[in-house]
Protein backbone atom coordinates (compact mmCIF):
# COMPACT_ATOMS: atom_id res chain seq x y z
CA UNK A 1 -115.23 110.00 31.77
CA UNK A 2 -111.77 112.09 32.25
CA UNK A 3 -109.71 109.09 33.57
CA UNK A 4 -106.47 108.19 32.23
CA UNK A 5 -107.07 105.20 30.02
CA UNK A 6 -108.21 107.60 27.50
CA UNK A 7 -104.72 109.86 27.77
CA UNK A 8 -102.71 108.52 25.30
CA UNK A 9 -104.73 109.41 22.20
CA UNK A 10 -102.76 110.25 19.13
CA UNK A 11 -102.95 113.85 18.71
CA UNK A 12 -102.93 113.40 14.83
CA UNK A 13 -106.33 111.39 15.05
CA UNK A 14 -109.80 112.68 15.77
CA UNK A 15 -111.55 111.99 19.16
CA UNK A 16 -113.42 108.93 17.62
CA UNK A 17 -109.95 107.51 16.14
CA UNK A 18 -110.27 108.61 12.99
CA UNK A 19 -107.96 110.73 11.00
CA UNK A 20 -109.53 114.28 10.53
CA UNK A 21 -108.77 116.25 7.61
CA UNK A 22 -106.55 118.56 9.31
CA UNK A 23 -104.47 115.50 11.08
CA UNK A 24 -103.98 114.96 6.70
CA UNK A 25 -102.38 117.94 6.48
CA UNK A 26 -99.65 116.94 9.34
CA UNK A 27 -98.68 113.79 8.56
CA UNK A 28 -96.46 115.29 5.47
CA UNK A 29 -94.07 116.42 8.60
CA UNK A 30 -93.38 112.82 9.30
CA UNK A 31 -94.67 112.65 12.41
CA UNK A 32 -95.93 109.74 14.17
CA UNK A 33 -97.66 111.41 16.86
CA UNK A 34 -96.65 113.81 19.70
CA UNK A 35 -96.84 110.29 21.93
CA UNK A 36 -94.70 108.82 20.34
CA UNK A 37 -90.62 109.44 18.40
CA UNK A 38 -92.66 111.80 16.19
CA UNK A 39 -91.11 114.52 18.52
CA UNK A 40 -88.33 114.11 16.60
CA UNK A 41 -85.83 114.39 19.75
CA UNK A 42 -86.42 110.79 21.26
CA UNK A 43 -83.27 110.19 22.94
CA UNK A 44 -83.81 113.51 25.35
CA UNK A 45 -84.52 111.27 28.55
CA UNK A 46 -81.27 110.49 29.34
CA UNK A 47 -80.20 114.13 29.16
CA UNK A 48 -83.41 115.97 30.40
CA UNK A 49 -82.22 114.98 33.86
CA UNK A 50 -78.82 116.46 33.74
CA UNK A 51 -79.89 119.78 32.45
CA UNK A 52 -81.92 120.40 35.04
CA UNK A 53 -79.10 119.30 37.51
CA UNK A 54 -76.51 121.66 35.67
CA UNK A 55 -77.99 123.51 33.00
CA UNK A 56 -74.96 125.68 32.79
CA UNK A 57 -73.15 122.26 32.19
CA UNK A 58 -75.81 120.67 29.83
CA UNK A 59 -75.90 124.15 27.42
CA UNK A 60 -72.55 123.87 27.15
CA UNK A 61 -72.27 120.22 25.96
CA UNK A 62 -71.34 119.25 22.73
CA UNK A 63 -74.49 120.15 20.26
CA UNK A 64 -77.09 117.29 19.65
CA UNK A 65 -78.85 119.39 17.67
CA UNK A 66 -79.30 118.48 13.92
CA UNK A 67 -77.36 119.45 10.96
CA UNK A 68 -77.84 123.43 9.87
CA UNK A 69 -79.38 123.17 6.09
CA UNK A 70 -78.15 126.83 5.74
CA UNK A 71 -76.61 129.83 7.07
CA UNK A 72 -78.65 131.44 10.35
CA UNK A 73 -81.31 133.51 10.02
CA UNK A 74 -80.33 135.11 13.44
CA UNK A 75 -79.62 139.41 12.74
CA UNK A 76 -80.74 139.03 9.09
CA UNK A 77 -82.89 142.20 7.87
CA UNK A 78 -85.67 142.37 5.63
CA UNK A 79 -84.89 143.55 2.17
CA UNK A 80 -85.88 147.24 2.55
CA UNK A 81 -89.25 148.29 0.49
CA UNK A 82 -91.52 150.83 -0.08
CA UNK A 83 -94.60 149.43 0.30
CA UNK A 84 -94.67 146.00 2.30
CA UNK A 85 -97.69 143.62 0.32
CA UNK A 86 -99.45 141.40 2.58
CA UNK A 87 -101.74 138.34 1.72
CA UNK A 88 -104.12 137.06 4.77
CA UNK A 89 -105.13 133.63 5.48
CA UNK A 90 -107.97 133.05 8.23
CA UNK A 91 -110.59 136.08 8.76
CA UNK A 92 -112.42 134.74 11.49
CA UNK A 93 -112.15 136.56 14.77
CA UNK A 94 -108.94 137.14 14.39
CA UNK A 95 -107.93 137.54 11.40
CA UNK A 96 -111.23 139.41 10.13
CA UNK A 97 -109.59 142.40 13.23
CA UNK A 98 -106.39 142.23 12.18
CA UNK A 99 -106.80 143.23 8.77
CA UNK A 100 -108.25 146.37 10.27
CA UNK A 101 -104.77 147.46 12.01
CA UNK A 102 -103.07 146.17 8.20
CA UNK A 103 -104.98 148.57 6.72
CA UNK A 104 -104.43 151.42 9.30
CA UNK A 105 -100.65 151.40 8.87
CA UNK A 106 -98.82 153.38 6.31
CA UNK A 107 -96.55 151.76 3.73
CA UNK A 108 -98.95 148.52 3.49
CA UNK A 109 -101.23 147.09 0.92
CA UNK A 110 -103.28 143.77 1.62
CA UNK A 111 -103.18 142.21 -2.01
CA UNK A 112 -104.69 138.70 -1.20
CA UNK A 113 -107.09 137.67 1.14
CA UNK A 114 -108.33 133.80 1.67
CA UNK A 115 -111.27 131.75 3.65
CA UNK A 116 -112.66 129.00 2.78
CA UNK A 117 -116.04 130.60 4.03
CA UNK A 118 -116.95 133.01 1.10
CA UNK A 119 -118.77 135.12 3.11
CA UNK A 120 -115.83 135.87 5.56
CA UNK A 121 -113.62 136.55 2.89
CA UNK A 122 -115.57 139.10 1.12
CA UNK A 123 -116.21 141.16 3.98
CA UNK A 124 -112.59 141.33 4.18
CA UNK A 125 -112.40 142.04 0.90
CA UNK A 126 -114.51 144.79 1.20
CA UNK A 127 -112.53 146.79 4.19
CA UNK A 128 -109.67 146.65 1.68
CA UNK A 129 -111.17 148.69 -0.77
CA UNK A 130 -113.35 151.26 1.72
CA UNK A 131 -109.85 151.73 3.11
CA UNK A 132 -108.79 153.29 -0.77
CA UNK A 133 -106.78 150.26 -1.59
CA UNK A 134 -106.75 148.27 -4.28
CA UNK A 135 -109.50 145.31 -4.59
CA UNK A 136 -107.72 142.32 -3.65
CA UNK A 137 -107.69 138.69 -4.70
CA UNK A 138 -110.01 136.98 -2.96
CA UNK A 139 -109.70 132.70 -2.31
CA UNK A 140 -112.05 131.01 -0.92
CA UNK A 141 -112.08 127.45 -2.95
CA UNK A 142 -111.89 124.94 -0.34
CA UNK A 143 -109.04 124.80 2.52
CA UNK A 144 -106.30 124.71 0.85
CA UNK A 145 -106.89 127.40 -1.52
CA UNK A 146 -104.10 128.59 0.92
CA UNK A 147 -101.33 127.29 -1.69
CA UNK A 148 -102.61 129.40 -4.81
CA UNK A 149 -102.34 132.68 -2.61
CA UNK A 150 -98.76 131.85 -1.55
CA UNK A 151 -98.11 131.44 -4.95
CA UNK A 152 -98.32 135.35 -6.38
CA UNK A 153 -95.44 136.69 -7.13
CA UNK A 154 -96.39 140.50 -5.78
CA UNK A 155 -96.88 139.44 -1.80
CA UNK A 156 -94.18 139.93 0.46
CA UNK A 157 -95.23 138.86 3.95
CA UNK A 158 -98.01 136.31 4.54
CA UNK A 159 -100.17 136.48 7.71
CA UNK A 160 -101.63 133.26 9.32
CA UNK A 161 -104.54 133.40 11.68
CA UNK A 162 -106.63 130.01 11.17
CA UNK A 163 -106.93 127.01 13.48
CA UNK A 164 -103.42 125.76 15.33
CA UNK A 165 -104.23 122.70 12.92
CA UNK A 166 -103.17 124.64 9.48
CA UNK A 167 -100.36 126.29 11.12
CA UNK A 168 -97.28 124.54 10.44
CA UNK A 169 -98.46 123.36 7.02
CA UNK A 170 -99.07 127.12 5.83
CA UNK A 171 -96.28 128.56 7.14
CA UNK A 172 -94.02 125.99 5.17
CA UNK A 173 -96.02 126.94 2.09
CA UNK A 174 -95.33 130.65 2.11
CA UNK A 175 -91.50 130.11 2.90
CA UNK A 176 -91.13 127.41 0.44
CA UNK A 177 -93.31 130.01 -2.13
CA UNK A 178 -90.62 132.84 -1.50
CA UNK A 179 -92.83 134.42 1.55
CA UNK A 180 -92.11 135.77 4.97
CA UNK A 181 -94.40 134.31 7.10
CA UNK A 182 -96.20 135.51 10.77
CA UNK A 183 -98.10 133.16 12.55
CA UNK A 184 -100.90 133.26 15.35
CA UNK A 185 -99.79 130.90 18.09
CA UNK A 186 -99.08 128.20 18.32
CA UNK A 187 -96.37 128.45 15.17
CA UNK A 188 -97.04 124.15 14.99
CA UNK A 189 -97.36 122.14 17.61
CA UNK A 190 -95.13 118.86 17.08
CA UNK A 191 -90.95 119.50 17.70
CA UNK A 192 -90.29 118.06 14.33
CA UNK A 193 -92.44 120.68 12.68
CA UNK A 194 -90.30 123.28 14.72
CA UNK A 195 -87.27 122.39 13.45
CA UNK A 196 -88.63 121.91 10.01
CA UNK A 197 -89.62 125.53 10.28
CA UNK A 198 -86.21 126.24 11.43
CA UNK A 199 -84.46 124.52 8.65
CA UNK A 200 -87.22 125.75 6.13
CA UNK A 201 -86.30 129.96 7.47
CA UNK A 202 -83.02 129.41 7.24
CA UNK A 203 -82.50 127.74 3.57
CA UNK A 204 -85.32 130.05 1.75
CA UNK A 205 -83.80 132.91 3.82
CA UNK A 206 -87.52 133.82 4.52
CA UNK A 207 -88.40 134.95 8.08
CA UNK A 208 -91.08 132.95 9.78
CA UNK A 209 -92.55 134.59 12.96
CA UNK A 210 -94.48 133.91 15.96
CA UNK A 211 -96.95 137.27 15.88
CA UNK A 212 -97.05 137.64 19.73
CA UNK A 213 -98.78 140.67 20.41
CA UNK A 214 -98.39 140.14 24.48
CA UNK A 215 -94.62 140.76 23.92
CA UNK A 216 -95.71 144.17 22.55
CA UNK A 217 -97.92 145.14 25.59
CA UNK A 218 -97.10 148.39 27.43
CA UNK A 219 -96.08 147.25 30.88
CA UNK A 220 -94.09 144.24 28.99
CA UNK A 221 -92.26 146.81 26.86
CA UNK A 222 -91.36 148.66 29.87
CA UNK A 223 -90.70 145.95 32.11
CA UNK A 224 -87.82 145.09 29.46
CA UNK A 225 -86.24 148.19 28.89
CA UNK A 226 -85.75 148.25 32.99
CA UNK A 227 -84.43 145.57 33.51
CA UNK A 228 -82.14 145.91 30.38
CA UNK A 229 -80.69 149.02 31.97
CA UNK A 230 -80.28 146.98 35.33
CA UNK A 231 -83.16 148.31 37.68
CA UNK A 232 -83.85 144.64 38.70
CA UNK A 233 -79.89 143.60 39.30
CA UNK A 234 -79.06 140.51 38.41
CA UNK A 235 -82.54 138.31 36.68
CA UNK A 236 -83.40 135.51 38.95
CA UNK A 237 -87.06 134.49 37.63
CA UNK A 238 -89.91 135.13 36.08
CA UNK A 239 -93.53 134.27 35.36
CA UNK A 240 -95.98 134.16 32.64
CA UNK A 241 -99.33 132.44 32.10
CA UNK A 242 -102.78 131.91 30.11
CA UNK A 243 -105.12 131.57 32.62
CA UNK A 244 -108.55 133.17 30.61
CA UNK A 245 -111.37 131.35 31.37
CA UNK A 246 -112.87 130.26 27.80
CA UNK A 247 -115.44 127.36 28.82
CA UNK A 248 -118.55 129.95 27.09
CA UNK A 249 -116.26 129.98 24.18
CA UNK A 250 -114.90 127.19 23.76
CA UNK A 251 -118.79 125.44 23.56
CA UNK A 252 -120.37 128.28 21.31
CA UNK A 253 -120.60 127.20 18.05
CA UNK A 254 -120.69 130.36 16.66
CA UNK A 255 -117.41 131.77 18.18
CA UNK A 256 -114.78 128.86 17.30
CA UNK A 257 -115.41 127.46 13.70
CA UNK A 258 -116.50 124.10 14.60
CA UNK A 259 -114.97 122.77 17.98
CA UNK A 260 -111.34 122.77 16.91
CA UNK A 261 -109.99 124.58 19.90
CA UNK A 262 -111.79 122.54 22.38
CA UNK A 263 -110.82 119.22 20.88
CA UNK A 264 -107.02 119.71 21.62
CA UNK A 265 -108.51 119.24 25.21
CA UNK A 266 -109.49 116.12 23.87
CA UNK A 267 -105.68 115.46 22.87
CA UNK A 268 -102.64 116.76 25.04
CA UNK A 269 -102.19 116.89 28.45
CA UNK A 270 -99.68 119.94 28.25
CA UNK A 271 -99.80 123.54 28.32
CA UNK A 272 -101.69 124.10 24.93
CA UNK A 273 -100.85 128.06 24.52
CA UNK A 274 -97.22 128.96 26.21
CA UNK A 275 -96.28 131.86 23.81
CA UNK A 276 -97.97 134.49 25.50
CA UNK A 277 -96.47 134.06 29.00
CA UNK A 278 -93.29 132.78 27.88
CA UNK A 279 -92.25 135.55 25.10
CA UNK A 280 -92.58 138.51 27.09
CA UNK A 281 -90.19 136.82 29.88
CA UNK A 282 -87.87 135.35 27.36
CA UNK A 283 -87.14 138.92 26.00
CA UNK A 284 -86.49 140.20 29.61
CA UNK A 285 -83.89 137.32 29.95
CA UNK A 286 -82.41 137.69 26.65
CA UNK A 287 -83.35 134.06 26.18
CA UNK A 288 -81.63 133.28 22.34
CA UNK A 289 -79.50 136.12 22.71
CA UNK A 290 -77.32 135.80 25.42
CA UNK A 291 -79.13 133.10 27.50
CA UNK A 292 -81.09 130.22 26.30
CA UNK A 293 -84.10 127.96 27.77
CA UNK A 294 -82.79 124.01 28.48
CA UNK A 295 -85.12 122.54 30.10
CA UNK A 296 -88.85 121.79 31.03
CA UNK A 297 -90.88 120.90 34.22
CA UNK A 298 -94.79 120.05 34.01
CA UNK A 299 -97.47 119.29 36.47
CA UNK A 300 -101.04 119.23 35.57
CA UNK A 301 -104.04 118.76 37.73
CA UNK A 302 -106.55 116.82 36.71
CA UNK A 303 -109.34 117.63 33.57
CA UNK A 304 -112.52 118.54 35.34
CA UNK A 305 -113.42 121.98 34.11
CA UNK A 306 -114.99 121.06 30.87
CA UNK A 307 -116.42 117.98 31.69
CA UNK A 308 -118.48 120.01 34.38
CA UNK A 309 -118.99 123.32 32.31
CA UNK A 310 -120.45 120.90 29.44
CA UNK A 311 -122.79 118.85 32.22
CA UNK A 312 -124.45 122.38 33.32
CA UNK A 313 -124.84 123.83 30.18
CA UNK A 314 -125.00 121.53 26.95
CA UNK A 315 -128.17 120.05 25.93
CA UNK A 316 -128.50 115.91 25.85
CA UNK A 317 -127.49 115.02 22.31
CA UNK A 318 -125.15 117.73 21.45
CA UNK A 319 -121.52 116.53 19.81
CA UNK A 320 -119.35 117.52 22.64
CA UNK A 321 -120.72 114.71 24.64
CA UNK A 322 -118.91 112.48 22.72
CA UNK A 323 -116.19 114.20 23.93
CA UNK A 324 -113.72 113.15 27.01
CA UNK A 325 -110.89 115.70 28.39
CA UNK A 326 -107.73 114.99 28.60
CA UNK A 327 -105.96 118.08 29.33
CA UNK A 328 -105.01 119.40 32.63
CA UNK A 329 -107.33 122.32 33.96
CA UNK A 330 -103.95 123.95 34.97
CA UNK A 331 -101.22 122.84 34.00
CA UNK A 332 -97.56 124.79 35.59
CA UNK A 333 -94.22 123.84 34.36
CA UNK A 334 -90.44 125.67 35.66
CA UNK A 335 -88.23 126.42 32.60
CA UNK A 336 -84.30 126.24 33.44
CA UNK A 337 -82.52 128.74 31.45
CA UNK A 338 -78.19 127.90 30.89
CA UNK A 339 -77.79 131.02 33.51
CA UNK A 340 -79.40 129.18 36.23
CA UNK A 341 -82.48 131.15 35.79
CA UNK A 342 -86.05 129.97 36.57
CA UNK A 343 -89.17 131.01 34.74
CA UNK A 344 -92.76 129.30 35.47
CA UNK A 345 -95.12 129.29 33.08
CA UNK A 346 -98.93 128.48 33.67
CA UNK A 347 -102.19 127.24 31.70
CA UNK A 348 -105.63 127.07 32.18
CA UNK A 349 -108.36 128.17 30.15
CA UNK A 350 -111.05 125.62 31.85
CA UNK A 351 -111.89 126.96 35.18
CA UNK A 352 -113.75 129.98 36.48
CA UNK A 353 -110.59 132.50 36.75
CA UNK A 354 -109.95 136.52 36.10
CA UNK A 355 -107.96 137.03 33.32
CA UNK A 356 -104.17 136.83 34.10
CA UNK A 357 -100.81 136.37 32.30
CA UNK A 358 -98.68 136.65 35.40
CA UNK A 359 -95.91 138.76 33.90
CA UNK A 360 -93.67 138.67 36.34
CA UNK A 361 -90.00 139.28 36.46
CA UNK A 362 -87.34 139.18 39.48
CA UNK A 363 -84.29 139.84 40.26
CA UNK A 364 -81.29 140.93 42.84
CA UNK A 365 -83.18 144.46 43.29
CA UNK A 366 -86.23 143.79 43.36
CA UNK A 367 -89.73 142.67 41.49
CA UNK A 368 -92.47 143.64 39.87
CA UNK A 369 -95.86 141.91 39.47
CA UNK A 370 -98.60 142.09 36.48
CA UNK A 371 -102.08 141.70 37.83
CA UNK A 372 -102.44 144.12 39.28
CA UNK A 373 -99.61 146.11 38.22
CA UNK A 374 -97.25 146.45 41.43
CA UNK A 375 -93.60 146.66 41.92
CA UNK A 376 -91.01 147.17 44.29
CA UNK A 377 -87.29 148.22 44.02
CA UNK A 378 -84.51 148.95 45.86
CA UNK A 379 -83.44 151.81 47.04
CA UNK A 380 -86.55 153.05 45.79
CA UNK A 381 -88.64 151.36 47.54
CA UNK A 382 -88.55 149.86 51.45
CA UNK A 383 -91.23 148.38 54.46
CA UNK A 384 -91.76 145.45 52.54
CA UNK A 385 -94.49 147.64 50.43
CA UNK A 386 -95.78 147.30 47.04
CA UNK A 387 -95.34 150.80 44.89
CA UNK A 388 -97.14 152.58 41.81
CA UNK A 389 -95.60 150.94 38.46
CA UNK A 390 -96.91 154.13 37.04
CA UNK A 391 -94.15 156.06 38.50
CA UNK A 392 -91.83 154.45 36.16
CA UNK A 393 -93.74 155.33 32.55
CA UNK A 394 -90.20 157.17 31.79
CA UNK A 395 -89.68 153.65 30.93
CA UNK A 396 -92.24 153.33 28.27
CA UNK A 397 -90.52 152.06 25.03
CA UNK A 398 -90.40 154.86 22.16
CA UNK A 399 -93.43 152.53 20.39
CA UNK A 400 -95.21 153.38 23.14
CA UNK A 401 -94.19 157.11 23.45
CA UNK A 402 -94.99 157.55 19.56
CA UNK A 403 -98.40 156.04 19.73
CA UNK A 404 -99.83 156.64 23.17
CA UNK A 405 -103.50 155.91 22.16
CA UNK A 406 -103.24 153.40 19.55
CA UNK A 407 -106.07 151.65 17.83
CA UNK A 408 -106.89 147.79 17.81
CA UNK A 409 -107.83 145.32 20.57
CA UNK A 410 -106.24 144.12 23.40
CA UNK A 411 -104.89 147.82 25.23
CA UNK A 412 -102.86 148.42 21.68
CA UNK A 413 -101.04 145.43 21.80
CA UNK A 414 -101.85 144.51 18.65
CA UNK A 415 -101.46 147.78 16.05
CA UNK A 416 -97.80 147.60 17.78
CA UNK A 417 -97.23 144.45 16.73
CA UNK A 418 -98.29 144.98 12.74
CA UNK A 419 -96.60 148.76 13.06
CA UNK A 420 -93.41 147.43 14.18
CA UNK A 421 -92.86 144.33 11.51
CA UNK A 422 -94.09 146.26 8.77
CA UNK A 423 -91.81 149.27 9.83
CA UNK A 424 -89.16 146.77 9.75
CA UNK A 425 -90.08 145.78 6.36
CA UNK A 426 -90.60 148.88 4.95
CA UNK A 427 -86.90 149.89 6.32
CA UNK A 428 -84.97 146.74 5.89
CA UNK A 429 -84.27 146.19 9.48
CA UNK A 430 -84.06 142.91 11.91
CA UNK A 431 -87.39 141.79 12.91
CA UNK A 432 -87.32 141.82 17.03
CA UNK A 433 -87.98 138.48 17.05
CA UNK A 434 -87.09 135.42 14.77
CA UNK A 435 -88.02 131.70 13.83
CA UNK A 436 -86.06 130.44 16.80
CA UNK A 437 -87.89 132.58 19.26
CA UNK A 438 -91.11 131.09 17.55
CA UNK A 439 -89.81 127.75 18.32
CA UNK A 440 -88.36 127.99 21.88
CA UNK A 441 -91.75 129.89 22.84
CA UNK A 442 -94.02 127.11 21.37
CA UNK A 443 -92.04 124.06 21.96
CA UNK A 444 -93.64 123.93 25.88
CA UNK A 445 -96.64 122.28 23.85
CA UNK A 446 -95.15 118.88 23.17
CA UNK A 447 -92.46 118.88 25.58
CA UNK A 448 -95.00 119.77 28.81
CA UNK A 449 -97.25 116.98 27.50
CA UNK A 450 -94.22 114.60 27.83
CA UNK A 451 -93.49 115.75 31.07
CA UNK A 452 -96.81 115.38 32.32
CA UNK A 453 -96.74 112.01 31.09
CA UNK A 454 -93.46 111.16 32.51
CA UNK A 455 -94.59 112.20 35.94
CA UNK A 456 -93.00 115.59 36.04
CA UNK A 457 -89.73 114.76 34.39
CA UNK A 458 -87.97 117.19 33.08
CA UNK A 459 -87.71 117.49 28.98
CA UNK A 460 -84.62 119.07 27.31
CA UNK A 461 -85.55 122.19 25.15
CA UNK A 462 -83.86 121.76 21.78
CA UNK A 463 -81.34 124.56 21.04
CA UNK A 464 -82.86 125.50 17.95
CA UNK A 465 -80.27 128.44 17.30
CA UNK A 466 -77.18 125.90 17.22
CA UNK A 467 -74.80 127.93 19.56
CA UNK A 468 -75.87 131.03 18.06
CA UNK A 469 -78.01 131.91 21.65
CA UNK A 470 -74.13 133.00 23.20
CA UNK A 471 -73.93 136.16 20.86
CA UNK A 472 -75.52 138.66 22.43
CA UNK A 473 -77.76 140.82 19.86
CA UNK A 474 -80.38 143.06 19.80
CA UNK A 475 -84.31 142.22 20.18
CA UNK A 476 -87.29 143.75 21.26
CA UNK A 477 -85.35 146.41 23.05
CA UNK A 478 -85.12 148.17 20.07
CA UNK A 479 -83.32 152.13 18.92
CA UNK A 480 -86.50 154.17 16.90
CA UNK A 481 -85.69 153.85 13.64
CA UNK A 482 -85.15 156.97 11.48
CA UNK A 483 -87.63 157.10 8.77
């Protein structure tokens, strides 16, 4: 049922062949399939191998990347406002929470909200005004009722939290409609898109964003500022992962809209959801700002979990038989940063396993590891013995200081996230993280599928900055702001 004939499926068609209405959308992106040269890059064979021979040698080569459409968006700061005006596509399980921690921050007003599920959307709708605001548009006329919201003239930042499907294609909209634009993860999931987003930031000088709430998690935020005042020595590697078993969810109908999330497993072989693993490790390693990622390693094992999960617990009849799994239970790839640096990165939401994103980060002085929380330092720490992380909360980053208990899901993450960007709109300042951090953290998804593919051979990670990774600049390690 899981054997490879079936592994080279377009990922723009459906599981019976067909082209879904969501494929539709993609295909305006020129793409002719994440198989295929719709990657956009397909002469990276011939230099994959070298950069992971020298990647010091390979960062430095002449840039293949493509032309720059306009100026970087690299240190640009919002405009400064007063009040930051949000619209908010997707209010299912994630969206319909976040517009709680919107709502919670000062200096914000949700103006727009849109679902194509009317029910959804007035619920939202109705939080906005118990919360003393405004009543806001409301859009829910099909799927791409999308375009008419990005269209107002009084929003200033556009939030995206719908299937990976719409992604790239509402993103584009809000830049191309005057918008800054944050997106759940994946941002898109083909490497043409990426640059397309790239190209798209930097000539409507809008900001498009990966929202990565992991990269906004206590022991991540302290974790950076230590080793960014040297407590690790020199950074040798690092780890992140996804591994959150999601077989229940993934085959309740009432928890995904329809069974997009689990037909991706139907579609790619590659790590499907690298951003949360990979930002937080990036910003330790200054990767983009001082460092950069240049190539990629995958291994996958094979597809099993779902296939079994589904045999067990779905009735005879139901759709997901007509299903077969493509993806790798777990799939582990080894990015090469220009430094020499190593960072693995790890996938697998099909299998009976705790929750874990790794977080790990090594260096010259020691290590600390996420899962449980350990670490060990020298000269602090000696007889090969794991120590309390929670000795070291004088390292908490001032976000963390200021709002100790904050509200939201996932341990705060999340409020820190929409506090932060909309303090940084509200003040005019640099977002901590940019459209090329977006795409370096989600283009694992193609390029570990290749490598999979290719038997492990290492892919070349674009250098979607052009150069402008050497100049060291600031990032989530941020100074508190004066209000």
């Amino acid at each position: 049922m899981n054997d490879d004939a079936s592994q080279d499926l377009d990922p723009l068609t459906s599981d019976d062949g067909s082209m879904s209405r969501r494929s539709v959308l993609r295909t305006t992106a020129g793409a002719a399939g994440i198989a295929g040269v719709g990657l956009g890059l397909g002469t990276l064979g011939s230099t994959a191998a070298s950069a992971a021979e020298n990647p010091v040698a390979a960062a430095s080569a002449p840039d293949a990347s493509p032309a720059r459409k306009g100026a970087t968006m690299a240190g640009v700061p919002f405009d400064r406002r007063s009040t930051v005006r949000v619209g908010i596509v997707g209010l299912g399980n994630r969206g319909g929470s976040m517009i709680d921690l919107f709502l919670a921050v000062t200096g914000v007003r949700v103006v727009a909200v849109c679902d194509p599920v009317k029910a959804k959307a007035e619920q939202a709708a109705a939080k906005v005004t118990a919360a003393g605001q405004p009543t806001p548009a409301v859009y829910t006329n099909g799927e791409d009722d999308y375009e008419n919201l990005c269209k107002r003239g009084d929003i200033d930042f556009v939030y995206v939290a719908t299937p990976w499907d719409f992604h790239f294609e509402m993103a584009k909209t809000a830049m191309l409609n005057g918008k800054h634009v944050g997106v759940e993860c994946p941002v898109a999931l083909q490497l043409d898109q990426l640059w397309q987003l790239v190209d798209l930031s930097e000539r409507t000088r809008r900001h498009c964003m990966q929202m990565e709430n992991c990269c906004y998690g206590r022991n991540e935020m302290r974790v950076l500022r230590m080793a960014h005042a040297g407590l690790f020595g020199d950074l040798l590697h690092g780890a992140g992962a996804y591994n959150h078993d999601l077989r229940g969810l993934m085959f309740d109908p009432d928890y995904y809209e329809g069974p997009w999330r689990r037909l991706w497993h139907t579609r790619l072989r590659g790590d499907l959801y690298p951003n949360h693993g990979f930002g937080p490790v990036a910003n330790y390693m200054d990767v983009n700002r001082g460092d950069r990622a240049v190539s990629i390693t995958s291994v996958g094992s094979p597809s099993r979990g779902l296939a079994a999960y589904r045999k067990e617990h779905m009735p005879a009849g139901d759709p997901s038989w007509k299903e077969t799994y493509i993806e790798s239970d777990r799939t582990i790839s080894l990015v090469q940063t220009a430094k020499g640096r190593v960072i693995r990165l790890e996938h697998d939401v099909s299998t009976p396993h705790p929750y874990s994103r790794i977080n790990s980060l090594g260096g010259t002085k020691g290590v600390f590891e996420d899962y449980p929380e350990r670490i060990y330092l020298e000269p602090d720490h000696s007889n090969d013995e794991w120590a309390d992380f929670g000795a070291y909360a004088e390292w908490d980053h001032w976000l963390w200081k200021e709002h100790a208990d904050p509200p939201g899901g996932h341990g705060g993450m999340d409020y820190m996230l929409v506090f932060r960007l909309m303090q940084c709109m509200r003040l005019g300042l640099v977002p901590d993280f940019d459209v090329y951090d977006a795409a370096t953290w989600t283009s694992p998804v193609p390029l570990s599928h290749l490598s999979i593919k290719a038997g492990g051979a290492p892919q070349q990670i674009p250098d979607f900055t052009r150069g402008e990774w050497k100049k060291a600049r600031s990032g989530m390690d941020s100074e508190q702001p004066a209000e």
